[in-house]
Protein backbone atom coordinates (compact mmCIF):
# COMPACT_ATOMS: atom_id res chain seq x y z
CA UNK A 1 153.25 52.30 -60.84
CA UNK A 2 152.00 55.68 -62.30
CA UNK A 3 154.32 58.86 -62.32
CA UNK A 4 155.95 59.94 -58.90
CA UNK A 5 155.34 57.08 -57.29
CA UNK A 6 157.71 54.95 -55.85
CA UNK A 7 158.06 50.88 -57.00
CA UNK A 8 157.09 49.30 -54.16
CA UNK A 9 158.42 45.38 -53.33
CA UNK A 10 156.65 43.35 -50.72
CA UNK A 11 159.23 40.17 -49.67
CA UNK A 12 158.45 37.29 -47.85
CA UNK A 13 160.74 36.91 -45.07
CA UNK A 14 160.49 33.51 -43.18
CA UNK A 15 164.22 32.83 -41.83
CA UNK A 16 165.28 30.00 -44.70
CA UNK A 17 168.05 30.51 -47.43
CA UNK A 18 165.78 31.09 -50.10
CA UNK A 19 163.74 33.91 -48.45
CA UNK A 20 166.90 35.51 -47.28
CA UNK A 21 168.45 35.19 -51.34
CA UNK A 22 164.31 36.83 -52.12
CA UNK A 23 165.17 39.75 -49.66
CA UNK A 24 168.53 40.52 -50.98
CA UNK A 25 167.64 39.95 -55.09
CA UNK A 26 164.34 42.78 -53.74
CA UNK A 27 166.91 45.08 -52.19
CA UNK A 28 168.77 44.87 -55.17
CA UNK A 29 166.00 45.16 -57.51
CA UNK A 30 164.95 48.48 -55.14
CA UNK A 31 167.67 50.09 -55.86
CA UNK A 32 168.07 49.96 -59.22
CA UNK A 33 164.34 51.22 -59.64
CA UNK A 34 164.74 54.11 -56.79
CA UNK A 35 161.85 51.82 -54.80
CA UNK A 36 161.29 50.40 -51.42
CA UNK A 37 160.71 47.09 -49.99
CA UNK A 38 158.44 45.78 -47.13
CA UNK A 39 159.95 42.81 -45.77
CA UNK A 40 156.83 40.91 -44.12
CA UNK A 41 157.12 38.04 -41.84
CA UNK A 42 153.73 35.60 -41.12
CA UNK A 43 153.61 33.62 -37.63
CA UNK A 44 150.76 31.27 -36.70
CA UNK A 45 149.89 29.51 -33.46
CA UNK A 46 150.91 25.76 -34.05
CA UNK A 47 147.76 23.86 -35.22
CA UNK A 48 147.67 21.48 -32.25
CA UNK A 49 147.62 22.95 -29.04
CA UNK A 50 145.67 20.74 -27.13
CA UNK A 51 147.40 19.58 -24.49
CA UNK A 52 149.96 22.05 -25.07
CA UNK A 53 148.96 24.94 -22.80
CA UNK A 54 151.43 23.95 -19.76
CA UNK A 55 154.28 24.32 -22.49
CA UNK A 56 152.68 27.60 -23.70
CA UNK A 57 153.21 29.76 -21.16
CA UNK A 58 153.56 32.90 -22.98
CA UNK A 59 151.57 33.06 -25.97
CA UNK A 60 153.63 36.07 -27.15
CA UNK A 61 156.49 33.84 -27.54
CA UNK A 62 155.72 33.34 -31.20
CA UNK A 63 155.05 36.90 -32.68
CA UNK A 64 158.39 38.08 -30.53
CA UNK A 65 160.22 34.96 -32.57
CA UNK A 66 158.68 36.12 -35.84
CA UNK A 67 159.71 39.41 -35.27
CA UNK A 68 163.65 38.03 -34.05
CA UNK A 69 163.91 36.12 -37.41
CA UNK A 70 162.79 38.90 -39.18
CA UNK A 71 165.60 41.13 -37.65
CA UNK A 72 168.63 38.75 -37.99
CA UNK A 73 167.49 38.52 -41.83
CA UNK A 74 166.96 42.14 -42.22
CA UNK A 75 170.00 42.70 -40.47
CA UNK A 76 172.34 39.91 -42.77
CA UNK A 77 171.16 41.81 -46.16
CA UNK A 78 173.40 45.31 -47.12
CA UNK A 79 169.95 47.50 -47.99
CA UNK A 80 172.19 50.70 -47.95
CA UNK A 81 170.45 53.64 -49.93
CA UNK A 82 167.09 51.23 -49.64
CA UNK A 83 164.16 52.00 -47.79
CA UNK A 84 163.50 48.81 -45.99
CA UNK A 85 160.26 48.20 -43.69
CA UNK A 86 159.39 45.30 -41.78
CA UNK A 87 155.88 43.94 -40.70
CA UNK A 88 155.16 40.92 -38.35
CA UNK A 89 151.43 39.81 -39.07
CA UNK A 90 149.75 36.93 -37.60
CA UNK A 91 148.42 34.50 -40.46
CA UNK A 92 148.94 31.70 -42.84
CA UNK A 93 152.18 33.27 -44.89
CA UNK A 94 150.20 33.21 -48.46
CA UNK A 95 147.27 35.00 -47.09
CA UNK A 96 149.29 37.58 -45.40
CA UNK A 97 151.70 38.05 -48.44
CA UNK A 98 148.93 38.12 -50.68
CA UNK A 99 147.34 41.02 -48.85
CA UNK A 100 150.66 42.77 -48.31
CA UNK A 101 150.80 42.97 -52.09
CA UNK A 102 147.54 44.54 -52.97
CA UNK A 103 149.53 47.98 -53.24
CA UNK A 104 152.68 46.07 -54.54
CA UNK A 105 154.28 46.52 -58.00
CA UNK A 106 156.26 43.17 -56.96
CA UNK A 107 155.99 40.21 -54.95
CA UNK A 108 159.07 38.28 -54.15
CA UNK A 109 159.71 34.89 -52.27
CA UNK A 110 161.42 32.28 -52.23
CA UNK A 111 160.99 28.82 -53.69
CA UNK A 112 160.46 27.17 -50.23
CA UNK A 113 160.41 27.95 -46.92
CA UNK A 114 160.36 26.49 -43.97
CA UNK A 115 158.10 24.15 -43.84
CA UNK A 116 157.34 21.57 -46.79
CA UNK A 117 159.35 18.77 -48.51
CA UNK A 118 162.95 18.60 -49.24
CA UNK A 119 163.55 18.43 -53.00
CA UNK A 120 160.66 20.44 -54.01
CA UNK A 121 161.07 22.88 -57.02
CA UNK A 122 158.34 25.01 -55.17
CA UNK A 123 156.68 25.49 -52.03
CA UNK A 124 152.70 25.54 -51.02
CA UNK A 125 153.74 29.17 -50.10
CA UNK A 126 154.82 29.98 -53.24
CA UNK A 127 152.82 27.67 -55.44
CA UNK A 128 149.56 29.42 -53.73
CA UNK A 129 150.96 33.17 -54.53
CA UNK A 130 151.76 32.13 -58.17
CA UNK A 131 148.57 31.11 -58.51
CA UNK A 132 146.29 34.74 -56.70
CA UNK A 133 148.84 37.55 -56.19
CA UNK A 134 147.70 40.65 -57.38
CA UNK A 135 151.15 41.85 -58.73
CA UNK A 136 153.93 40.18 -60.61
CA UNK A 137 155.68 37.24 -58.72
CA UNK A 138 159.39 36.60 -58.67
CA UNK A 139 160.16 33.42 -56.93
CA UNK A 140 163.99 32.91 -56.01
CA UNK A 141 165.51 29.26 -56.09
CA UNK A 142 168.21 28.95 -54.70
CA UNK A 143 171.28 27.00 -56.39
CA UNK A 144 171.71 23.35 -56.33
CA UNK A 145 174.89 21.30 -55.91
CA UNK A 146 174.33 20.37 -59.06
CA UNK A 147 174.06 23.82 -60.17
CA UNK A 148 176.91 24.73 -59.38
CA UNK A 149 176.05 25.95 -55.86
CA UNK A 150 175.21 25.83 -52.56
């Protein structure tokens, strides 16, 4: 981030707990640094449609669903005095996050989404963004009974 520019957060935004806690610790983190945030949202067709078109009717059905989850998210987090965009984008959520943060100064997500494994410390999402992002990463865990929380 050079001079007048703004800091600029890209969050992953996928409908679970922990992606909601990413939004709201981005909005947050916005706000203290005068910056915006790009909530972005990643829908796929399901990998096996074969013998699935009579119950796809409407192949449209899944963007309009990303975008709905994106909306009831964006709408549960308090981003007053925040600048707060949201993009839908077909593709596999790392690829799609990890392009969203080429211009980023931050990437946040959460620890798992989802999809994956119950009980583990990180997701494939997450592990994978970790691993190529082109900005810093903040990953968000949520709290665990033992914890303390949730």
């Amino acid at each position: 981030m050079g001079g007048d520019e703004e800091f600029r957060i890209v969050a992953g935004v996928d409908g679970s707990a922990p992606a909601r806690l990413a939004l709201e610790w981005a909005v947050a983190e916005a706000r203290l640094r005068h910056g915006r945030v790009r909530a972005v949202t990643a829908w796929q067709f399901p990998p096996v449609t074969v013998g699935m078109e009579g119950l796809i009717r409407n192949p449209d059905v899944f963007p309009e669903a990303a975008r709905r989850l994106q909306n009831e998210t964006l709408q549960r987090v308090d981003s007053e005095g925040v600048t707060v965009t949201g993009d839908v984008v077909q593709g596999h959520p790392a690829d799609v996050l990890l392009r969203a943060a080429e211009d980023a100064d931050l990437l946040v997500v959460g620890s798992r989404g989802l999809g994956g494994f119950t009980g583990m410390l990180l997701g494939s999402v997450s592990t994978q963004i970790l691993h190529h992002a082109p900005c810093p990463v903040l990953v968000v865990r949520t709290r665990t009974r033992a914890d303390g929380g949730e």
